[in-house]
Every structure is written in C-alpha cells, then in structure tokens.
PDB file of N, CA and C in Angstrom:
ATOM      1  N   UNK A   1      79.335  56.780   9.795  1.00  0.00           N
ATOM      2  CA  UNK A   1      80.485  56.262  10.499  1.00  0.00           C
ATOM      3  C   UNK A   1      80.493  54.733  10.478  1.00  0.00           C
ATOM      4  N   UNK A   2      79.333  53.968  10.446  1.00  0.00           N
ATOM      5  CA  UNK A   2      79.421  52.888  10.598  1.00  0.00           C
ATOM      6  C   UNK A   2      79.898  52.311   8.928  1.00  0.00           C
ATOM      7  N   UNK A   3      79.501  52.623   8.443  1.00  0.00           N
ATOM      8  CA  UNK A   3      79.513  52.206   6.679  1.00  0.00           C
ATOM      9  C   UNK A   3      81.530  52.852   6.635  1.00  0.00           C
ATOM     10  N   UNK A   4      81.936  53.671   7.012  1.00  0.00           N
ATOM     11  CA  UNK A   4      83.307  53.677   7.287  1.00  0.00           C
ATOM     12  C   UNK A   4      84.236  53.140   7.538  1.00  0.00           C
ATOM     13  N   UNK A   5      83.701  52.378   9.144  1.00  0.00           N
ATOM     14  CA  UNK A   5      84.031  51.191   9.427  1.00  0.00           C
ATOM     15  C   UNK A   5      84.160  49.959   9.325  1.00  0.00           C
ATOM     16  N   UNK A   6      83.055  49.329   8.437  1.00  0.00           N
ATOM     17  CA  UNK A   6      82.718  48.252   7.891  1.00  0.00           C
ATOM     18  C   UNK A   6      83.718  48.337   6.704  1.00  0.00           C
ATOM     19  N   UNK A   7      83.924  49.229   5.902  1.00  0.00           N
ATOM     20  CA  UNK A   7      84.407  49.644   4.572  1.00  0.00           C
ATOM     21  C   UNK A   7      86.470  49.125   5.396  1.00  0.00           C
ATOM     22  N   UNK A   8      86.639  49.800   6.084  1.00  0.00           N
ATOM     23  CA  UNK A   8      87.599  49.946   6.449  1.00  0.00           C
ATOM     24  C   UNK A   8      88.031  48.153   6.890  1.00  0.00           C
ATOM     25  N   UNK A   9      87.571  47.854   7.841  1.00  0.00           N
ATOM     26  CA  UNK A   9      87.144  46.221   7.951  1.00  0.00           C
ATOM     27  C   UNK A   9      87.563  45.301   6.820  1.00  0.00           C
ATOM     28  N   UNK A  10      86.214  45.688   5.785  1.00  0.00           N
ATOM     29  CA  UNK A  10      86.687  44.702   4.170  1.00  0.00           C
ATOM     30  C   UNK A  10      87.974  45.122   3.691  1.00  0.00           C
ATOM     31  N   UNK A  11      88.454  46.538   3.520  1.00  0.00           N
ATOM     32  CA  UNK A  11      89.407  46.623   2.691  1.00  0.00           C
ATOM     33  C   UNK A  11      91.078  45.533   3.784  1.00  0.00           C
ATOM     34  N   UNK A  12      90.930  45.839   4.892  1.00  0.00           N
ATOM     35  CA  UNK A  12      91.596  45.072   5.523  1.00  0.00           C
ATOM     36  C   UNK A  12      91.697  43.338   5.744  1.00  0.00           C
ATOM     37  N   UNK A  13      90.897  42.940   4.819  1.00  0.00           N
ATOM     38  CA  UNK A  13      90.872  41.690   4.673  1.00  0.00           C
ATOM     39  C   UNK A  13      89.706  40.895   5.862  1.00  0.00           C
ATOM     40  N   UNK A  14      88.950  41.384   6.348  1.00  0.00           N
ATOM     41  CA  UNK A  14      88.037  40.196   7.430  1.00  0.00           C
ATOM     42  C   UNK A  14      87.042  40.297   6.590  1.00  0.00           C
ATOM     43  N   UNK A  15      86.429  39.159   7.217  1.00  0.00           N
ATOM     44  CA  UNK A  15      85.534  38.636   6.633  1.00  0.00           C
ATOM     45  C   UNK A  15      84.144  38.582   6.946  1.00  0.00           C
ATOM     46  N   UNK A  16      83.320  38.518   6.371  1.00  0.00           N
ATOM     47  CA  UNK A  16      81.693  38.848   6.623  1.00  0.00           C
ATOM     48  C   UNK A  16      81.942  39.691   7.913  1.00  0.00           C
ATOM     49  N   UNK A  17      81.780  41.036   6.829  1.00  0.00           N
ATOM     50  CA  UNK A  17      81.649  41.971   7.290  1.00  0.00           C
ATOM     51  C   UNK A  17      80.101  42.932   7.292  1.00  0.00           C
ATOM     52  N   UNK A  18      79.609  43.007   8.324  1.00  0.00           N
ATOM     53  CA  UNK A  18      77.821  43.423   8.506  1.00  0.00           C
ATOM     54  C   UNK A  18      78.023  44.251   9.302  1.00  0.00           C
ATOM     55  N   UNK A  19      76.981  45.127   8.296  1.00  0.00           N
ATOM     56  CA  UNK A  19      76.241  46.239   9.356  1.00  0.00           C
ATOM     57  C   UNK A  19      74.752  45.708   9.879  1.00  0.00           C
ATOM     58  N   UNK A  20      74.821  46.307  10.755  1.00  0.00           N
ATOM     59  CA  UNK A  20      72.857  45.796  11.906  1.00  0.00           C
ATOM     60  C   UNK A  20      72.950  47.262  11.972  1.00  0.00           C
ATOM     61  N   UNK A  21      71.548  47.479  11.744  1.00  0.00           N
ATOM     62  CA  UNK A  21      70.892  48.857  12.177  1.00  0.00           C
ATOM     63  C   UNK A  21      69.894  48.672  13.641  1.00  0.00           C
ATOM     64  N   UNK A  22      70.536  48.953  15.063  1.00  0.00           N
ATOM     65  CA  UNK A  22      69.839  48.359  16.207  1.00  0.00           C
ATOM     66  C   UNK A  22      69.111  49.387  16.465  1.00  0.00           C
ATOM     67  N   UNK A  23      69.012  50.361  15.617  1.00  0.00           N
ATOM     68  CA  UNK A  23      68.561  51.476  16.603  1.00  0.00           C
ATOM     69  C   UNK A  23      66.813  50.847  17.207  1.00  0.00           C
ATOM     70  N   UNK A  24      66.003  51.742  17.982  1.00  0.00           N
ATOM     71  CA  UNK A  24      64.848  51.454  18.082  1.00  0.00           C
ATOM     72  C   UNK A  24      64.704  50.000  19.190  1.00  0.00           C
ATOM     73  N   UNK A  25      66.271  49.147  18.456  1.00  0.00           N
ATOM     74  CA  UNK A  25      65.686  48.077  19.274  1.00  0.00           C
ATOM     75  C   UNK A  25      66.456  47.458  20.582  1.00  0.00           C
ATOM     76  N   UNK A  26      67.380  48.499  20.915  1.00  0.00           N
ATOM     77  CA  UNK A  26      68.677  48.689  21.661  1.00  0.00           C
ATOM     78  C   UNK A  26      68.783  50.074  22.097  1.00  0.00           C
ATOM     79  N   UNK A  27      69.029  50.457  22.974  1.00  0.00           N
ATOM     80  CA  UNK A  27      69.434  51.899  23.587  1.00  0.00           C
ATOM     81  C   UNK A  27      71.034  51.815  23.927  1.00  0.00           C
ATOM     82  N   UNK A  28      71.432  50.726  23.717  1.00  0.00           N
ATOM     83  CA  UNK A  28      73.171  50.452  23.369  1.00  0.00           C
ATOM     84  C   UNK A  28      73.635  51.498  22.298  1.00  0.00           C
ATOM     85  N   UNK A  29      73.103  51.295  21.086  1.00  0.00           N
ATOM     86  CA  UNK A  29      73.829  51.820  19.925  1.00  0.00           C
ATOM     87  C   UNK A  29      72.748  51.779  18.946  1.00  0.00           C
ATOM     88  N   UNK A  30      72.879  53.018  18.092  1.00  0.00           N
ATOM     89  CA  UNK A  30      72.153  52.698  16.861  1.00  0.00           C
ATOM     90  C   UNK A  30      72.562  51.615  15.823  1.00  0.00           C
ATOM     91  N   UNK A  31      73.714  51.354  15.536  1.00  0.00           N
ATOM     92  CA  UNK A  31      74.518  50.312  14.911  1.00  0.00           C
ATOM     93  C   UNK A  31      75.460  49.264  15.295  1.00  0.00           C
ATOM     94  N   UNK A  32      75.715  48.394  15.233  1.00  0.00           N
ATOM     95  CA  UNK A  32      76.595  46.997  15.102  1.00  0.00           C
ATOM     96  C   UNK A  32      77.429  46.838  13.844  1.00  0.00           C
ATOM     97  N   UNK A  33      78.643  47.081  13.868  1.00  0.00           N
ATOM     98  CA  UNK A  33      79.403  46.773  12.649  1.00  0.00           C
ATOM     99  C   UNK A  33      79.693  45.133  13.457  1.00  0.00           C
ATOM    100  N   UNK A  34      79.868  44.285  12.540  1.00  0.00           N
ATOM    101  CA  UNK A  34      80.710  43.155  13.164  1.00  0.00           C
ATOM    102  C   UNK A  34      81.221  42.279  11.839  1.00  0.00           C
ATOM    103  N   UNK A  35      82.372  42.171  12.427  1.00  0.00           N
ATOM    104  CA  UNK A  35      83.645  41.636  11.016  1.00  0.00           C
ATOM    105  C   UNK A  35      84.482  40.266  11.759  1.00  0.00           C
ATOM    106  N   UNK A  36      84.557  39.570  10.828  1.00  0.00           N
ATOM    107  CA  UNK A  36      85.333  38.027  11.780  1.00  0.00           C
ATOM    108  C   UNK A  36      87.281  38.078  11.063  1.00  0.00           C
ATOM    109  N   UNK A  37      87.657  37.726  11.813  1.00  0.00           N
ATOM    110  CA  UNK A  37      89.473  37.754  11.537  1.00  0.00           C
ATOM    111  C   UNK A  37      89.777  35.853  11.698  1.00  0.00           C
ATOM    112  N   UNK A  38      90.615  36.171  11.144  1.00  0.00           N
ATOM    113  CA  UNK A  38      91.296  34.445  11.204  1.00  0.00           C
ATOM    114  C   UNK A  38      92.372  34.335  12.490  1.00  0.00           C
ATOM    115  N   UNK A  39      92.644  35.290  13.366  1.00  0.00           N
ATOM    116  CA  UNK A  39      94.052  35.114  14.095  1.00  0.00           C
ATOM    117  C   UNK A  39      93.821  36.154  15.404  1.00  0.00           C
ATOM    118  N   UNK A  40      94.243  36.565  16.473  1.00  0.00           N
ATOM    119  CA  UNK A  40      94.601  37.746  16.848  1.00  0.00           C
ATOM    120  C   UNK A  40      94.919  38.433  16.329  1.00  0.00           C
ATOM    121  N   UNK A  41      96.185  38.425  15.939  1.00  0.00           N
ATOM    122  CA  UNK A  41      97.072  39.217  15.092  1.00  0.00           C
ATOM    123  C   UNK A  41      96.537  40.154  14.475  1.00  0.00           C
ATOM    124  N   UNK A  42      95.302  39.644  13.595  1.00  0.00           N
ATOM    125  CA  UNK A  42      94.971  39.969  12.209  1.00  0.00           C
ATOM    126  C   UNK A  42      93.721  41.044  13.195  1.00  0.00           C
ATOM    127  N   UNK A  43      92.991  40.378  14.219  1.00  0.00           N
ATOM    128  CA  UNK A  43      92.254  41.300  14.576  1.00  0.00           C
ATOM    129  C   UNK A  43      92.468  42.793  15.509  1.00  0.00           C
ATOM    130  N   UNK A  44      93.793  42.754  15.973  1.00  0.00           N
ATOM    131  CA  UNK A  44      94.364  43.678  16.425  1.00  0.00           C
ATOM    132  C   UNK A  44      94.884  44.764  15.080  1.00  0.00           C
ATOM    133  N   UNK A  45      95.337  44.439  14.356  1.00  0.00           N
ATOM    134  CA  UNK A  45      95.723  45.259  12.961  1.00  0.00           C
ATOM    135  C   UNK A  45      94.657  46.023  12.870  1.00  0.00           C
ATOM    136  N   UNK A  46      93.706  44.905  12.252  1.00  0.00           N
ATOM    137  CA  UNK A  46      92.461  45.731  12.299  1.00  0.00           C
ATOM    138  C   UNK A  46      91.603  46.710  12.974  1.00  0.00           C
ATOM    139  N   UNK A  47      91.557  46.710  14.323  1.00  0.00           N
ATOM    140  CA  UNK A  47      91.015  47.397  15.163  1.00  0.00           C
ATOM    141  C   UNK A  47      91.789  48.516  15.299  1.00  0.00           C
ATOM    142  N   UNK A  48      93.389  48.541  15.335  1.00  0.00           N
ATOM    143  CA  UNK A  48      94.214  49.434  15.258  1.00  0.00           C
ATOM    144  C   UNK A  48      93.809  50.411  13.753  1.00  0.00           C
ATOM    145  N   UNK A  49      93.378  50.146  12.405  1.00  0.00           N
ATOM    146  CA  UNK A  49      93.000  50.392  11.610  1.00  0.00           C
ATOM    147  C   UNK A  49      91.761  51.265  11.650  1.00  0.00           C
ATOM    148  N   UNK A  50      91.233  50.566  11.950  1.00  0.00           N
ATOM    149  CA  UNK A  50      89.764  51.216  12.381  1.00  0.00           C
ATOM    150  C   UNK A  50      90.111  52.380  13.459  1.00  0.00           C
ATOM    151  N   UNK A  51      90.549  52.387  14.621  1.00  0.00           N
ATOM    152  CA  UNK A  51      90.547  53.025  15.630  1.00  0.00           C
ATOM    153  C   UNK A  51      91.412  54.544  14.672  1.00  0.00           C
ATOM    154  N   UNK A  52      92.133  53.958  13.621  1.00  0.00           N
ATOM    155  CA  UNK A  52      93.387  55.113  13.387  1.00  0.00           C
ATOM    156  C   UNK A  52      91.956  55.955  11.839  1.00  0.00           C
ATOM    157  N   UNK A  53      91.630  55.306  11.351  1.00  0.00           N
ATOM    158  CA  UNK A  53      90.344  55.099  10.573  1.00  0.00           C
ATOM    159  C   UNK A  53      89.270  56.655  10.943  1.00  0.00           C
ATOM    160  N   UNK A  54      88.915  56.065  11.709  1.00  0.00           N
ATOM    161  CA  UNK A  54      87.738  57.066  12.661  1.00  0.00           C
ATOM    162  C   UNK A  54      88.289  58.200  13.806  1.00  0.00           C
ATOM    163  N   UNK A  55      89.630  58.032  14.000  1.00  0.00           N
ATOM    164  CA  UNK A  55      90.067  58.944  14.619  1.00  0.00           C
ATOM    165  C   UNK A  55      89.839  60.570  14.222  1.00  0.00           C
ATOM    166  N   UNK A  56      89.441  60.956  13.208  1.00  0.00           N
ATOM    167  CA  UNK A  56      89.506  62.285  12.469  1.00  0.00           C
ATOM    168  C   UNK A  56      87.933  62.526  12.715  1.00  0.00           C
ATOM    169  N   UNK A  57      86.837  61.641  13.153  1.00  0.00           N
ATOM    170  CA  UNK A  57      85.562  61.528  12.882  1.00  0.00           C
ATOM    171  C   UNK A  57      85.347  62.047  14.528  1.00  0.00           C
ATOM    172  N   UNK A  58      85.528  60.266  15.277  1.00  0.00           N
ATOM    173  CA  UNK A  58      85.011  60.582  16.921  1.00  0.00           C
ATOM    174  C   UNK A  58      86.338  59.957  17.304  1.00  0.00           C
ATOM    175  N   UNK A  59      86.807  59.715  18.743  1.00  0.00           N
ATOM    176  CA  UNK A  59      87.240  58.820  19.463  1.00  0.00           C
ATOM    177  C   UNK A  59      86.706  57.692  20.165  1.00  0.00           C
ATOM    178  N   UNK A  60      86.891  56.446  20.353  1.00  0.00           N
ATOM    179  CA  UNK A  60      85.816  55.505  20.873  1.00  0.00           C
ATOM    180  C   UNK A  60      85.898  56.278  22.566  1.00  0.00           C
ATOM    181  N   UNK A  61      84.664  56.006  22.866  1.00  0.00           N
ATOM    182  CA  UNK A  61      84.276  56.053  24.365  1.00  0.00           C
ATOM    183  C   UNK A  61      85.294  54.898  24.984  1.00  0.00           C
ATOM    184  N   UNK A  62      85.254  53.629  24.929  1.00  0.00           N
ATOM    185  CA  UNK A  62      85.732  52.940  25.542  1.00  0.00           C
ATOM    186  C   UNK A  62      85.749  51.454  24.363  1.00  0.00           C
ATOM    187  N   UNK A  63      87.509  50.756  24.552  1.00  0.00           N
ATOM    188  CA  UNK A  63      87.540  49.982  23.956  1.00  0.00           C
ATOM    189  C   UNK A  63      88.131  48.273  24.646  1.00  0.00           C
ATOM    190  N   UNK A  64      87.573  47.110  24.618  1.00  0.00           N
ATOM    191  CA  UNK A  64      87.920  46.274  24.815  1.00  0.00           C
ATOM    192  C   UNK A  64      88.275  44.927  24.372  1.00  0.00           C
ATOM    193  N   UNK A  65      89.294  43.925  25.103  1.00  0.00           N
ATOM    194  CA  UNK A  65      89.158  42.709  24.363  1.00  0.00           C
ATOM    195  C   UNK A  65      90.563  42.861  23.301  1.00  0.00           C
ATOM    196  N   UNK A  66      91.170  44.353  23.308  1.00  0.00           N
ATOM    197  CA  UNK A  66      92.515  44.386  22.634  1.00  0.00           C
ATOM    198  C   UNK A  66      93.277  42.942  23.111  1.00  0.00           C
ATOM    199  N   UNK A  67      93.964  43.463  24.311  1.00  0.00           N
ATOM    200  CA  UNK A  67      94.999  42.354  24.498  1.00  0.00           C
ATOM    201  C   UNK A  67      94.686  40.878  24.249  1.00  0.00           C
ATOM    202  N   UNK A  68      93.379  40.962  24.080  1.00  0.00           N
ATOM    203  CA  UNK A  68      93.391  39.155  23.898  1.00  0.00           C
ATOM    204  C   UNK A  68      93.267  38.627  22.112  1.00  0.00           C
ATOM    205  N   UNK A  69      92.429  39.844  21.621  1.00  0.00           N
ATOM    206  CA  UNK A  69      92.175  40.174  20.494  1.00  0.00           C
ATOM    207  C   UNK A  69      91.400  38.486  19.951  1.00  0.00           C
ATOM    208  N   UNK A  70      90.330  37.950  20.813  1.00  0.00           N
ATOM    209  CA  UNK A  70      89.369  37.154  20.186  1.00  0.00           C
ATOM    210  C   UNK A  70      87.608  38.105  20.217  1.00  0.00           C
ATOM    211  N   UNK A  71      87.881  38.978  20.498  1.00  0.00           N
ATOM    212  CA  UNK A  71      86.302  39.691  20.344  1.00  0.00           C
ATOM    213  C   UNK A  71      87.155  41.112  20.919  1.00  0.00           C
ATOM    214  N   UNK A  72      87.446  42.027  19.960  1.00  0.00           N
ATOM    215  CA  UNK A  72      87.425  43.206  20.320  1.00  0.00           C
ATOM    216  C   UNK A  72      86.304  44.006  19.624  1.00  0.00           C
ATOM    217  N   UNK A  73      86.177  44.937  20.865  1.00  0.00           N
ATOM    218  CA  UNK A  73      84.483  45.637  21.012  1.00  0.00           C
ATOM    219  C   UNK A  73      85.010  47.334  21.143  1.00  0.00           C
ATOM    220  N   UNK A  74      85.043  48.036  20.404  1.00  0.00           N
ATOM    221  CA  UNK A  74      85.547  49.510  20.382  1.00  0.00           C
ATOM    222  C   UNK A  74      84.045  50.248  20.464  1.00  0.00           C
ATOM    223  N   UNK A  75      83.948  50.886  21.185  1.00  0.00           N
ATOM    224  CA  UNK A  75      82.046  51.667  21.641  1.00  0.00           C
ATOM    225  C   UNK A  75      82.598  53.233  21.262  1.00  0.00           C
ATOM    226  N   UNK A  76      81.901  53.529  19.984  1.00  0.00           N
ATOM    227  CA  UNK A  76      81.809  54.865  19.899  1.00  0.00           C
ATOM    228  C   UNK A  76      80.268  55.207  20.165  1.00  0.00           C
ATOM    229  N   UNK A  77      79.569  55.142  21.071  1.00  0.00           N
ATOM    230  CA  UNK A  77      78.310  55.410  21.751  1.00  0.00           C
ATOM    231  C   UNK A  77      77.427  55.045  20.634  1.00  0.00           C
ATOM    232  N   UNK A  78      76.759  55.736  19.864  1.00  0.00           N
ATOM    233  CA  UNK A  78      76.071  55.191  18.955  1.00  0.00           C
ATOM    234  C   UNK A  78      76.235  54.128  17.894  1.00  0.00           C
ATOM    235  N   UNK A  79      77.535  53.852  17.523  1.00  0.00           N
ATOM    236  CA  UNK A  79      78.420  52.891  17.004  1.00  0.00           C
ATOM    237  C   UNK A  79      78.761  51.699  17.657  1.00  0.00           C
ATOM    238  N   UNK A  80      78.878  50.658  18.130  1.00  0.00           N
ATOM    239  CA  UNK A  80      79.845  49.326  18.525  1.00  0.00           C
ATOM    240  C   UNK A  80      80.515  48.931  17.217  1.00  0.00           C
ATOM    241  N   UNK A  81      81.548  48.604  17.528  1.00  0.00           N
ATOM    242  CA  UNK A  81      82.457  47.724  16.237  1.00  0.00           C
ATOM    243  C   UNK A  81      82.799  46.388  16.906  1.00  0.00           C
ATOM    244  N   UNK A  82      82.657  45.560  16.362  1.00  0.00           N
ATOM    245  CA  UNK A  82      82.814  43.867  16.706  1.00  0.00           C
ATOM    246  C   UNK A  82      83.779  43.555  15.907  1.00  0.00           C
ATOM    247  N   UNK A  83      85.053  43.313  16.448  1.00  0.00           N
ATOM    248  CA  UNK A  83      86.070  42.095  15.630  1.00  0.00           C
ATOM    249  C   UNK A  83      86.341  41.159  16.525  1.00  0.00           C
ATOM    250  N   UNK A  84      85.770  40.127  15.666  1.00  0.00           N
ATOM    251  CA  UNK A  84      85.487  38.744  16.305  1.00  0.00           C
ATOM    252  C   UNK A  84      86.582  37.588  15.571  1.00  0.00           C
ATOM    253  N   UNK A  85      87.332  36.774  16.235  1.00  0.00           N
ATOM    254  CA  UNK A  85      88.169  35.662  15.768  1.00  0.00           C
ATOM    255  C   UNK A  85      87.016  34.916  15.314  1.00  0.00           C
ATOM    256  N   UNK A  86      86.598  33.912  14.091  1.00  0.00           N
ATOM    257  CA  UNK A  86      85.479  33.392  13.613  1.00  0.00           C
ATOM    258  C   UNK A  86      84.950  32.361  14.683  1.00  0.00           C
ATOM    259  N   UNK A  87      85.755  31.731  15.674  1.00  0.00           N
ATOM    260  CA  UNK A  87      84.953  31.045  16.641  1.00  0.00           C
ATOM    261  C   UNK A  87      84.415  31.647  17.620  1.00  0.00           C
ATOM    262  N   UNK A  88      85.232  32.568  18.211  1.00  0.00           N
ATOM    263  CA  UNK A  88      84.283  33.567  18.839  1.00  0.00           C
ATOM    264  C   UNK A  88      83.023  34.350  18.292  1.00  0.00           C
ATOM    265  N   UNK A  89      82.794  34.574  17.158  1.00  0.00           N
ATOM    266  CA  UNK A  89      81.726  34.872  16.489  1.00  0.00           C
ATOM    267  C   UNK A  89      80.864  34.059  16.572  1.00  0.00           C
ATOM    268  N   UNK A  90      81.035  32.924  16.016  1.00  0.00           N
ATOM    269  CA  UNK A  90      80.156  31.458  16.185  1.00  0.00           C
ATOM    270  C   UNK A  90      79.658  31.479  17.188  1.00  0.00           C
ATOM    271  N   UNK A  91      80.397  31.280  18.165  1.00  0.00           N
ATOM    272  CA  UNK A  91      79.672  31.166  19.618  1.00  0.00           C
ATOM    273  C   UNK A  91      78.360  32.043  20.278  1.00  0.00           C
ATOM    274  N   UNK A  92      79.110  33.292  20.514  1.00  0.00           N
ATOM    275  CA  UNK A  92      78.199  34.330  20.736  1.00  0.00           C
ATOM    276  C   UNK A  92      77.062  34.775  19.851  1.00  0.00           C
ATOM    277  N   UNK A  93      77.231  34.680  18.601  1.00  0.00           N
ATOM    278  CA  UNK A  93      75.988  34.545  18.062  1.00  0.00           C
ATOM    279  C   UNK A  93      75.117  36.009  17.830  1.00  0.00           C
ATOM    280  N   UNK A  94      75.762  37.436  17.601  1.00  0.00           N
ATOM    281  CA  UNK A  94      75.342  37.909  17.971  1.00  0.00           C
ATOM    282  C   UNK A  94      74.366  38.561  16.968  1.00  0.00           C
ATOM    283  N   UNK A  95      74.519  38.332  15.314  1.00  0.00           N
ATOM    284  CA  UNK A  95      73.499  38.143  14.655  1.00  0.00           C
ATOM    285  C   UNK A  95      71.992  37.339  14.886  1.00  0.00           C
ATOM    286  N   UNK A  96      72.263  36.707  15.589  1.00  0.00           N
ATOM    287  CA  UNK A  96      71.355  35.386  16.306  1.00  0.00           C
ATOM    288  C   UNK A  96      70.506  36.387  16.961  1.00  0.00           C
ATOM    289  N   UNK A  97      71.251  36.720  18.096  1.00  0.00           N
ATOM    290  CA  UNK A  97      70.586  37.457  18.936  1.00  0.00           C
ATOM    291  C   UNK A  97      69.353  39.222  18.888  1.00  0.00           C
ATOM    292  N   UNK A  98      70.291  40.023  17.444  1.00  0.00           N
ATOM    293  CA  UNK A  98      69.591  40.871  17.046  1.00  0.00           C
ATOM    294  C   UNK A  98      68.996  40.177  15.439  1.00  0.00           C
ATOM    295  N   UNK A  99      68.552  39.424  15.187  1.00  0.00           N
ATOM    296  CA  UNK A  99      67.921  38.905  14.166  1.00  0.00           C
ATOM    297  C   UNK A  99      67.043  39.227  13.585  1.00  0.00           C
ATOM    298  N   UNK A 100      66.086  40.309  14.128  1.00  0.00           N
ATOM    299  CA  UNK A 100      65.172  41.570  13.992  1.00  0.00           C
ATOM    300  C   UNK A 100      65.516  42.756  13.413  1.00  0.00           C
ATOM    301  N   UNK A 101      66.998  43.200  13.436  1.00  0.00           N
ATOM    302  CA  UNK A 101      67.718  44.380  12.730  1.00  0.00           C
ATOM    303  C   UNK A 101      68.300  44.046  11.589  1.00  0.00           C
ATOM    304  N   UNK A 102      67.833  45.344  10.759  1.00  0.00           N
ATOM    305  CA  UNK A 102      68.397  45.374   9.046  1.00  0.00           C
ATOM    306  C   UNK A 102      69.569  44.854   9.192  1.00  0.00           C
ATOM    307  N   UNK A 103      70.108  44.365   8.134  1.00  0.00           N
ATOM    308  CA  UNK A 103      71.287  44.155   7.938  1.00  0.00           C
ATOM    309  C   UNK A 103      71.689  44.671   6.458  1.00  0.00           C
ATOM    310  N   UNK A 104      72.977  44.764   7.049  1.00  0.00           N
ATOM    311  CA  UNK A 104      73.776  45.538   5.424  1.00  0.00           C
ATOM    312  C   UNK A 104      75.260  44.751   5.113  1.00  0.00           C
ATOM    313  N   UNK A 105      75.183  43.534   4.198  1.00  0.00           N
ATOM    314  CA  UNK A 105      76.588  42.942   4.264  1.00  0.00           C
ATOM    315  C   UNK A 105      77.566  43.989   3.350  1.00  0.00           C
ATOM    316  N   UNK A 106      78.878  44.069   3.949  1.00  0.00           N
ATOM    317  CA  UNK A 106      79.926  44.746   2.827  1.00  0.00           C
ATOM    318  C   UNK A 106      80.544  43.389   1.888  1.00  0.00           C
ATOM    319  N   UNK A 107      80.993  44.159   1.183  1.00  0.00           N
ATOM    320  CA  UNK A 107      81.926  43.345  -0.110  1.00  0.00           C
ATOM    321  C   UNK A 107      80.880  42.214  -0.672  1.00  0.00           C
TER     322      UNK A 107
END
C-alpha cells in the first residue's frame, strides 16, 4: 500500500517522493510515505488522488490538514501519507527526525 501511494504521488507530479520503513522504530505506523507539492492546490489534488487511489484497498482512519493543505497527513494505521507544501517539509524535518529508517525514493 505504501509503494501505491508513493507511485500515485510521483505520477501526480510532487516531488521527492519517499518511502521510510518505521516499523520497529515507531508503534505509529510501519511506513511514512512523504511527497512535497508546490501550492495547496496541488496538494489537495493530490491527497484527493491518493485518498480516491487506496479507496478499493483500506479507508484512512483519520485524515488531516485538508483545508489548509500545507501538511496533509491521511493515517491508514499502519500507513501515514505526508503531503507537505516544500516549506512545510523543510521545517518539520521529518526525514531528520526518523533518519534511522530505510528509505525508498520514487521516480
């Protein structure tokens, strides 16, 4: 599911698009997709994409950060998906923070 998402992500145009494998080191999620957008706009499409994407798979548990669309966070329990506006990415850092987990870049 996560490699779905990420896939789904690139073909939609964002950019550095990564998978983190957290499992083991997080009881959050086994995975972190996280993808950066240039706009709202662009990151709402996307998430709408994704959400319409994975709908046939799971439904997210709980999704946030739509309406503002600078860090939307969609939690399919073992899954998180990160679409991040690129300064909001910057900031938070959240490669930074799991820097210990595999990573898998798309495209």
């Amino acid at each position: 599911m996560a490699k779905a998402a990420a896939e789904i992500l690139y073909e939609g145009k964002a950019s550095n698009v990564v998978i983190l494998k957290v499992q083991g080191l997080t009881l959050i999620a086994d995975y972190f997709v996280i993808a950066s957008v240039s706009n709202q706009r662009h990151g709402r499409a996307l998430a709408d994409r994704v959400l319409e994407g994975l709908s046939g798979v799971r439904q997210p548990d709980h999704v946030e950060g739509y309406e503002g669309g600078l860090w939307i966070l969609m939690d399919y329990g073992d899954l998180i998906v990160h679409v991040f506006r690129e300064q909001e990415r910057a900031f938070y850092g959240l490669e930074r923070l799991w820097g210990d987990a595999p990573r898998e870049e798309i495209g």
